[in-house]
PDB file of N, CA and C in Angstrom:
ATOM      1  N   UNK A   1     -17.403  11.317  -5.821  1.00  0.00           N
ATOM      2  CA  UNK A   1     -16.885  10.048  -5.359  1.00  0.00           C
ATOM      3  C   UNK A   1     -17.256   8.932  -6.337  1.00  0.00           C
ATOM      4  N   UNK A   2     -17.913   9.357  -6.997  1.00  0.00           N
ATOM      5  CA  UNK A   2     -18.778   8.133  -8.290  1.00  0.00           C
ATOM      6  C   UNK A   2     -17.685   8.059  -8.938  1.00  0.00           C
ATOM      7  N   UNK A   3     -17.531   9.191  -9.466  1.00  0.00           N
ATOM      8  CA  UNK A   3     -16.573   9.247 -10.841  1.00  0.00           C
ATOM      9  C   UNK A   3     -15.402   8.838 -10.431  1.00  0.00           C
ATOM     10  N   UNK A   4     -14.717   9.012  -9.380  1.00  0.00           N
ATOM     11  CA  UNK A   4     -13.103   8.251  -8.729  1.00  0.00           C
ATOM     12  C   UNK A   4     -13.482   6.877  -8.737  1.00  0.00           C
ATOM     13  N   UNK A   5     -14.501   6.361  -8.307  1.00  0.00           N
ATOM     14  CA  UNK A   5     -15.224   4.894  -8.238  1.00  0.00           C
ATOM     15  C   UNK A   5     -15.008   4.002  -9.831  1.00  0.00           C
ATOM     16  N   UNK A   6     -15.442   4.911 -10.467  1.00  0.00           N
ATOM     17  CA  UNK A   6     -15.743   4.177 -11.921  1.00  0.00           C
ATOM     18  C   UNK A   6     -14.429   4.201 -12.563  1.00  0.00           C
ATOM     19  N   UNK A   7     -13.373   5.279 -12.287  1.00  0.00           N
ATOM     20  CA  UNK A   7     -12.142   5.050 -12.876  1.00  0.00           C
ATOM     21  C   UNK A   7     -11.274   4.919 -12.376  1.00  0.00           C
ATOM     22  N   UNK A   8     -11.746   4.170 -10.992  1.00  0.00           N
ATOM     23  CA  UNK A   8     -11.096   2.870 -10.075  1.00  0.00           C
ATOM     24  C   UNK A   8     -11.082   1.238 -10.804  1.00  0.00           C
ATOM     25  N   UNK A   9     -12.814   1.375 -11.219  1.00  0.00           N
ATOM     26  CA  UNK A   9     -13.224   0.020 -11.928  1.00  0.00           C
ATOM     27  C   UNK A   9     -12.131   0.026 -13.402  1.00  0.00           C
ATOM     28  N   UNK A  10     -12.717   1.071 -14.032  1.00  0.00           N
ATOM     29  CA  UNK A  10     -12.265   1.199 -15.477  1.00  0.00           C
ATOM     30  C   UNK A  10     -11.148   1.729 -16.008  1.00  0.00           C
ATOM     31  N   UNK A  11     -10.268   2.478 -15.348  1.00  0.00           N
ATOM     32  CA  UNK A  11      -9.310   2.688 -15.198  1.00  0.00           C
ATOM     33  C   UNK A  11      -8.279   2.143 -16.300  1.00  0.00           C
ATOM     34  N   UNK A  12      -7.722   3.320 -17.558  1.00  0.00           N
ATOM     35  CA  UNK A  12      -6.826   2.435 -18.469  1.00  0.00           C
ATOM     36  C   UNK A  12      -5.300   1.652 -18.367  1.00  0.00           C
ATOM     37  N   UNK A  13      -5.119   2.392 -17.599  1.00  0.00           N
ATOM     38  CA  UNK A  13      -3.686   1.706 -16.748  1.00  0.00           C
ATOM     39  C   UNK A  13      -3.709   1.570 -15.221  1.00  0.00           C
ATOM     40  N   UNK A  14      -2.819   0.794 -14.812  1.00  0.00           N
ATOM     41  CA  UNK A  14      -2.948   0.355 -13.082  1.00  0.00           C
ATOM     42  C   UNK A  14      -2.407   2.310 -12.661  1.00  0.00           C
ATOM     43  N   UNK A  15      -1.788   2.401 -12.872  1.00  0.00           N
ATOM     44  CA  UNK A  15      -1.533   4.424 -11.846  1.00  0.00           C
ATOM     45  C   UNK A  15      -3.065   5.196 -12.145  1.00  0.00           C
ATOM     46  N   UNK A  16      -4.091   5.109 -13.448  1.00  0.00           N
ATOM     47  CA  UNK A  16      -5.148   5.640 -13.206  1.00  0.00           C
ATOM     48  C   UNK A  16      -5.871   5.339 -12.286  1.00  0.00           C
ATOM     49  N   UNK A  17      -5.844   4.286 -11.883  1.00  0.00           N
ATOM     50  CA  UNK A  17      -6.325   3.355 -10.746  1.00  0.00           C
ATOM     51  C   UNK A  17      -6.109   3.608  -9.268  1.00  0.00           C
ATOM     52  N   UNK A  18      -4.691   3.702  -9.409  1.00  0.00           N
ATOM     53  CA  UNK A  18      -4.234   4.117  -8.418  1.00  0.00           C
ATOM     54  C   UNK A  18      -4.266   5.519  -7.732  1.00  0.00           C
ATOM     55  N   UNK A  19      -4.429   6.510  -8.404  1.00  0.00           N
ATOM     56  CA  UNK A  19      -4.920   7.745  -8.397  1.00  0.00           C
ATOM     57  C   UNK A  19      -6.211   7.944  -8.007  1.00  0.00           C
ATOM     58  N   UNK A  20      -7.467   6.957  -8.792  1.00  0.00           N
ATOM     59  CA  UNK A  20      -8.594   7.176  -8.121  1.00  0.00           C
ATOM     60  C   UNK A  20      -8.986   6.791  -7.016  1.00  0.00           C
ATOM     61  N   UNK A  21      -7.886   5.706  -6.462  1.00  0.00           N
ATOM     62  CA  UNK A  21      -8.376   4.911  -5.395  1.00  0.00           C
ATOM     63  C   UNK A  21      -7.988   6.270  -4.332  1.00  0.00           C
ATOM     64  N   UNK A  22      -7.009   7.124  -4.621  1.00  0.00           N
ATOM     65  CA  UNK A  22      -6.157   7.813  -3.705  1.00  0.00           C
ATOM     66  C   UNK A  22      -6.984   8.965  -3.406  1.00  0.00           C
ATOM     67  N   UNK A  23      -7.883   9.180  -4.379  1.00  0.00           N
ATOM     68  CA  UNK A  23      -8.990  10.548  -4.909  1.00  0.00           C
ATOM     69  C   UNK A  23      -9.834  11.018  -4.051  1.00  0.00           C
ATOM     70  N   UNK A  24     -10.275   8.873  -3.880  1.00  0.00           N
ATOM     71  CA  UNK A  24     -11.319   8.378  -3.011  1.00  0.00           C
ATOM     72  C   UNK A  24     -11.304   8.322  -1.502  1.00  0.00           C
ATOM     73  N   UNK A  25      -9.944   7.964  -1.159  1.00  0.00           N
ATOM     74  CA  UNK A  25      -9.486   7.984   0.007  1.00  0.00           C
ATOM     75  C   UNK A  25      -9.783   9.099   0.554  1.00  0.00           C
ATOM     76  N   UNK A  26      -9.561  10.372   0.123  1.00  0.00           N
ATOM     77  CA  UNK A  26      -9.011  11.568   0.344  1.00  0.00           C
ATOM     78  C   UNK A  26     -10.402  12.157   0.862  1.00  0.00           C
ATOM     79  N   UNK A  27     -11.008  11.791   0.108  1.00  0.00           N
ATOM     80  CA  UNK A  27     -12.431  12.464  -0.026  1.00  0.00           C
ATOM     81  C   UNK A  27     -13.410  11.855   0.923  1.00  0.00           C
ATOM     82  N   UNK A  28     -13.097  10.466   1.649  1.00  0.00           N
ATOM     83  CA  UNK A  28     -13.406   9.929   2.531  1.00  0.00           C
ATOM     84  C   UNK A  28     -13.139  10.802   4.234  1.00  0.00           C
ATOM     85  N   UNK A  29     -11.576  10.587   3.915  1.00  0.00           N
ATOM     86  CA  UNK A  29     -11.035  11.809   4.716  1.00  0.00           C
ATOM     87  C   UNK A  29     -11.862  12.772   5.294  1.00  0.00           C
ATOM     88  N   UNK A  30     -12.180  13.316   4.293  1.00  0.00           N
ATOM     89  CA  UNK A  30     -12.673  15.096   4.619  1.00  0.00           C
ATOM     90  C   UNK A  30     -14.060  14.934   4.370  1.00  0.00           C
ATOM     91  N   UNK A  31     -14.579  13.939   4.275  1.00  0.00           N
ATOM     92  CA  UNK A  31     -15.830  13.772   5.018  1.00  0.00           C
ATOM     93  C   UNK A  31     -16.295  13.195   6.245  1.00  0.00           C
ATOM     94  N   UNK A  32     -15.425  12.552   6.855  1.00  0.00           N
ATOM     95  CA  UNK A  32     -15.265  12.352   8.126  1.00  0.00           C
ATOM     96  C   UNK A  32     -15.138  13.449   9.067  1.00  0.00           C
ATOM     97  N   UNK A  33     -14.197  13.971   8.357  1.00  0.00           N
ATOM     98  CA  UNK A  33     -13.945  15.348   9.278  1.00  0.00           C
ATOM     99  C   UNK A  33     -14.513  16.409   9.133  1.00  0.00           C
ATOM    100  N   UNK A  34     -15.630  16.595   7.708  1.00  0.00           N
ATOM    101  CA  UNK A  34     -16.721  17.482   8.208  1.00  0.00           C
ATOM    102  C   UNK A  34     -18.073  16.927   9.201  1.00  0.00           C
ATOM    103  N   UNK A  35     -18.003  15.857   9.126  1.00  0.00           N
ATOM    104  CA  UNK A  35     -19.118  14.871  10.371  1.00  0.00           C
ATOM    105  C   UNK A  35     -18.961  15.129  11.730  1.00  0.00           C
ATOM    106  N   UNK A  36     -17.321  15.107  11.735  1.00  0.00           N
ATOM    107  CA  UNK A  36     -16.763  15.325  12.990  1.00  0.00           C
ATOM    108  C   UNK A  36     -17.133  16.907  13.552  1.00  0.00           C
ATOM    109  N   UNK A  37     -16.740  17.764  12.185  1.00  0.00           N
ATOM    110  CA  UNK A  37     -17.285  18.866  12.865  1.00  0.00           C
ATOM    111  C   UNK A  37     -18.513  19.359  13.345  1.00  0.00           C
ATOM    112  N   UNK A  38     -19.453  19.008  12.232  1.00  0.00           N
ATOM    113  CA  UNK A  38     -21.143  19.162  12.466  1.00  0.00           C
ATOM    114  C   UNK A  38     -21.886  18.578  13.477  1.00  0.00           C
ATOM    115  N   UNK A  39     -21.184  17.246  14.127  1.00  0.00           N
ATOM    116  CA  UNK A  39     -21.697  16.800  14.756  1.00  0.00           C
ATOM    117  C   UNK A  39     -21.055  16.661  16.555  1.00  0.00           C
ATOM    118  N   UNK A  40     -19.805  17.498  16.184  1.00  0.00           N
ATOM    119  CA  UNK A  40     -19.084  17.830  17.667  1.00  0.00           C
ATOM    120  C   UNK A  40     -18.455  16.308  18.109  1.00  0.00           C
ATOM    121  N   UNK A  41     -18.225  15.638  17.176  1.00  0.00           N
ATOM    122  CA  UNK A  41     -17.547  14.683  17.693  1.00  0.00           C
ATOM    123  C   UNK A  41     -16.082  14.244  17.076  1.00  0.00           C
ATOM    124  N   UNK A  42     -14.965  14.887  18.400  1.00  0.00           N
ATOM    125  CA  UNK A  42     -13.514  14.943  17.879  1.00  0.00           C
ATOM    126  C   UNK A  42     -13.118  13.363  17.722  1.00  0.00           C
ATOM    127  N   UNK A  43     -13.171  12.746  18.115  1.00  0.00           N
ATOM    128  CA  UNK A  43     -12.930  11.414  17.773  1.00  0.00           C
ATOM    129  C   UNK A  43     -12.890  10.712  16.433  1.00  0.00           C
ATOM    130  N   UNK A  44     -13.473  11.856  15.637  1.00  0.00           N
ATOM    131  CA  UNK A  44     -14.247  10.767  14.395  1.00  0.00           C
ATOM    132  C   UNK A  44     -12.644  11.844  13.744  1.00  0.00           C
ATOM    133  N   UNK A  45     -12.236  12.525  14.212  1.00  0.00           N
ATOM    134  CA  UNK A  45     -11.036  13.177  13.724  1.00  0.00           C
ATOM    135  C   UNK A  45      -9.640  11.833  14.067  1.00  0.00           C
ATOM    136  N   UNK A  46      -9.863  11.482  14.814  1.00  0.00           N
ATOM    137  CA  UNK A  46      -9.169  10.317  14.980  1.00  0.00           C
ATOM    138  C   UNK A  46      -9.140   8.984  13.750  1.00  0.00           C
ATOM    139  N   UNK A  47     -10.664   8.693  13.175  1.00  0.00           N
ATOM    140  CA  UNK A  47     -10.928   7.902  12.213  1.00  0.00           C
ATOM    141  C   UNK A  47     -10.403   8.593  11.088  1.00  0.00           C
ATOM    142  N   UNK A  48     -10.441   9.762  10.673  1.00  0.00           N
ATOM    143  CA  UNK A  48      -9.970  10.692   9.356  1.00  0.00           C
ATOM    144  C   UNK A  48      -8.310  10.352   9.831  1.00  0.00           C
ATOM    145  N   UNK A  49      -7.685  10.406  10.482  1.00  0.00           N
ATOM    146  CA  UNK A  49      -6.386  10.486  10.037  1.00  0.00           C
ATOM    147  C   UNK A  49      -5.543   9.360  10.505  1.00  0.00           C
ATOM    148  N   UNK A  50      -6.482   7.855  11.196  1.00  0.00           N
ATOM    149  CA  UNK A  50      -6.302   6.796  11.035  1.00  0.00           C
ATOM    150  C   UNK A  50      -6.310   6.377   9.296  1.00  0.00           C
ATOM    151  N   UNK A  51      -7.650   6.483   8.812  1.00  0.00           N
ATOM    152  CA  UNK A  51      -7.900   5.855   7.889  1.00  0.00           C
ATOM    153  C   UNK A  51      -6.838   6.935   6.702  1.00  0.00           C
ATOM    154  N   UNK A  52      -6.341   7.955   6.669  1.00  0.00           N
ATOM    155  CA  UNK A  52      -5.536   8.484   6.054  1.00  0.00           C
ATOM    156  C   UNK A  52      -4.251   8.317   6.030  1.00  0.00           C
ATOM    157  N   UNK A  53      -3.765   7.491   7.251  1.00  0.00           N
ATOM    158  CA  UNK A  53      -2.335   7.128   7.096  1.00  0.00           C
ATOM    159  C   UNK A  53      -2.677   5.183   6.332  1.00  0.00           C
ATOM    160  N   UNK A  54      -3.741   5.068   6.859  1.00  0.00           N
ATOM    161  CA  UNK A  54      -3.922   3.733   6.058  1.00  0.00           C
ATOM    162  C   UNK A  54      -3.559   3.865   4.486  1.00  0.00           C
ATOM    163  N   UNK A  55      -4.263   4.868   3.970  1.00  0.00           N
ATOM    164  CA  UNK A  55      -4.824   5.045   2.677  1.00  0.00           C
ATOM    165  C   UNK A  55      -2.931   5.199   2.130  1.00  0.00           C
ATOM    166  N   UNK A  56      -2.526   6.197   2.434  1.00  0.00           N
ATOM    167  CA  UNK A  56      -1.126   6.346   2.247  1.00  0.00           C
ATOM    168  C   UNK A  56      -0.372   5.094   2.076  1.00  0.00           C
ATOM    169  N   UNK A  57      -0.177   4.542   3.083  1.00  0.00           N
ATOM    170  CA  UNK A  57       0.645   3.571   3.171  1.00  0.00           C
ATOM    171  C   UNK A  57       0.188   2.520   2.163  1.00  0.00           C
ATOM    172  N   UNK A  58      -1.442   1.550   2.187  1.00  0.00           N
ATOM    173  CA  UNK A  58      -1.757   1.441   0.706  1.00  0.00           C
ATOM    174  C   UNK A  58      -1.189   1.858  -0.794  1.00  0.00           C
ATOM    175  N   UNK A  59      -1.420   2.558  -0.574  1.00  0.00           N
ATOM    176  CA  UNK A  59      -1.085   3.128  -1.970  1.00  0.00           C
ATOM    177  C   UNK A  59       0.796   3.073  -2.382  1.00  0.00           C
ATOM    178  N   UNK A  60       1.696   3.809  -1.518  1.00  0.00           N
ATOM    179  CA  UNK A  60       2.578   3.010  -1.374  1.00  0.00           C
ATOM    180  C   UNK A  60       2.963   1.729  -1.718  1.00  0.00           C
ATOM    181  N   UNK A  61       2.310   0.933  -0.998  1.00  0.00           N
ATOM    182  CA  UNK A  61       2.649  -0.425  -1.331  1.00  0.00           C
ATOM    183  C   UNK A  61       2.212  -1.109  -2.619  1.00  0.00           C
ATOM    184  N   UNK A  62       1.044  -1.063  -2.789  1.00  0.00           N
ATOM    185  CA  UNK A  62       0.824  -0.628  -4.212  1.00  0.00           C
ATOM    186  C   UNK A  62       1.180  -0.576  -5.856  1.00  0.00           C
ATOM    187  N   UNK A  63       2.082   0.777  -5.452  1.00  0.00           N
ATOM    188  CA  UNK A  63       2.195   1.000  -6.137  1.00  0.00           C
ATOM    189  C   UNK A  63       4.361   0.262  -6.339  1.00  0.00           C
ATOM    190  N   UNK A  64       4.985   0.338  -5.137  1.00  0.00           N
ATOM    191  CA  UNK A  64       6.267  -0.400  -5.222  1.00  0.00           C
ATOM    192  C   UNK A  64       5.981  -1.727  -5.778  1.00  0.00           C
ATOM    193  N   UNK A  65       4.929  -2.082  -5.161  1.00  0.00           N
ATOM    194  CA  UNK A  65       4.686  -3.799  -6.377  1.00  0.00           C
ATOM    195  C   UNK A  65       4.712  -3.541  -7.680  1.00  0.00           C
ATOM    196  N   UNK A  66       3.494  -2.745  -7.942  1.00  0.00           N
ATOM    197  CA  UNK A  66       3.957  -2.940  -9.572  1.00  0.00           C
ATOM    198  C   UNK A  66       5.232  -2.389 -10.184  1.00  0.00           C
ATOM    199  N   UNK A  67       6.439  -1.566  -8.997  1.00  0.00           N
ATOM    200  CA  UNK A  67       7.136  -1.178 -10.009  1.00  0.00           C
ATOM    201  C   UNK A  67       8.377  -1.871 -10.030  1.00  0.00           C
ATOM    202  N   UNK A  68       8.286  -3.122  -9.192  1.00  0.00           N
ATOM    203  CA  UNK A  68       9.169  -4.155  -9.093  1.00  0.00           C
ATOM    204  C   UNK A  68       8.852  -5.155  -9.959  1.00  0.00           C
ATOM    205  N   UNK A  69       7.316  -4.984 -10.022  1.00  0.00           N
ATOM    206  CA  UNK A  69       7.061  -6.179 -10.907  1.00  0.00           C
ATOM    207  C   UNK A  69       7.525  -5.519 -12.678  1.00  0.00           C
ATOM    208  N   UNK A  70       7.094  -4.535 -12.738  1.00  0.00           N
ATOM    209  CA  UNK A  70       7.434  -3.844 -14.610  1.00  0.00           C
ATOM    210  C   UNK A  70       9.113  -4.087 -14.276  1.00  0.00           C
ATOM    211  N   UNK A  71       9.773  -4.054 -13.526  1.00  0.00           N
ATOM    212  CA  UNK A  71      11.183  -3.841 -13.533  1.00  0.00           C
ATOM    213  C   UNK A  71      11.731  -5.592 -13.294  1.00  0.00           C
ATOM    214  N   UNK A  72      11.220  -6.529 -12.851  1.00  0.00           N
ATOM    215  CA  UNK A  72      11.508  -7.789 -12.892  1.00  0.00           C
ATOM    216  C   UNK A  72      11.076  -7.917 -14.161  1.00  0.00           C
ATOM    217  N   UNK A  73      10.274  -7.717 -14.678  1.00  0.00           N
ATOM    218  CA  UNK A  73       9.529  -7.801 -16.385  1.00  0.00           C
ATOM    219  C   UNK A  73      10.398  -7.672 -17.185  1.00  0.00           C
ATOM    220  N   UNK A  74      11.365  -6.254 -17.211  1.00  0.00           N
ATOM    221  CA  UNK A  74      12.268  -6.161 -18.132  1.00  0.00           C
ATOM    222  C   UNK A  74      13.201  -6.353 -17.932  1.00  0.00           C
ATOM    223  N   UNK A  75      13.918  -6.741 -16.888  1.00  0.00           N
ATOM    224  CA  UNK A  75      15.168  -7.612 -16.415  1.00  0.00           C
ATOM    225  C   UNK A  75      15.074  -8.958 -17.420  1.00  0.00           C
ATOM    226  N   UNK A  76      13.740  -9.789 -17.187  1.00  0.00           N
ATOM    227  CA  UNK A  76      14.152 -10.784 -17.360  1.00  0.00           C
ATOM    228  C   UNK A  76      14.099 -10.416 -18.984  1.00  0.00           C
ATOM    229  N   UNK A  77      13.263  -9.859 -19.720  1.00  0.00           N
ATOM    230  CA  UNK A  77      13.501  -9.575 -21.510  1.00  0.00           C
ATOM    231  C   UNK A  77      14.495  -9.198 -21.939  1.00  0.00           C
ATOM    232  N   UNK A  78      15.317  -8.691 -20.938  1.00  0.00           N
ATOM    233  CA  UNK A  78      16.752  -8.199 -21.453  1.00  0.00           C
ATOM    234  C   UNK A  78      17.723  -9.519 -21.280  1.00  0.00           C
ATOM    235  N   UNK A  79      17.152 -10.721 -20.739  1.00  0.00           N
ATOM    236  CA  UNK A  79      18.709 -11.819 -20.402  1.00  0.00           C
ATOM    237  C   UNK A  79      17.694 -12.963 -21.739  1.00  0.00           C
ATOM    238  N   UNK A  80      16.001 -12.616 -22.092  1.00  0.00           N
ATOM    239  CA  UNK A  80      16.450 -13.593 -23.366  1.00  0.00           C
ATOM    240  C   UNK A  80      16.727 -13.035 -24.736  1.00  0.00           C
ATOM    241  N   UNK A  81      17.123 -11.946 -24.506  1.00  0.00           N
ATOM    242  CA  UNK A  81      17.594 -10.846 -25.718  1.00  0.00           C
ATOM    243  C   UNK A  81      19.550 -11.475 -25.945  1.00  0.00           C
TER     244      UNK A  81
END
């Protein structure tokens, strides 16, 4: 989870970023839901796939921003061309 962390921070382009954040999510996930198991509490299965449709939909959104924004970017370089 460190290493998704740090190339969350450092990350050379925004999709490396976006990938680790998604890495992280994931891994959040399925540690919830081994808690849930060890500790007999189904509910926390409820938090794993709350916080997993969160994470999704995040990322999603996300990631349609920047690709409206690179695509408004070169719209407009192409009308002062």
């Amino acid at each position: 989870m460190v290493l998704a962390l740090v190339r969350a921070l450092k990350g050379p382009s925004v999709y490396d970023r976006v990938l680790a954040v998604n890495v992280f999510g994931t891994k959040t996930v399925l540690l919830l839901s081994v808690i849930a198991f060890l500790y007999g509490r189904p509910d926390f299965l409820d938090l794993a796939l709350a916080y997993a449709l969160v994470n999704m939909v995040g990322i999603l959104a996300v990631l349609n921003f920047f690709q409206n924004r690179s695509r408004r970017k070169s719209d407009s370089e192409a009308e002062n061309d």
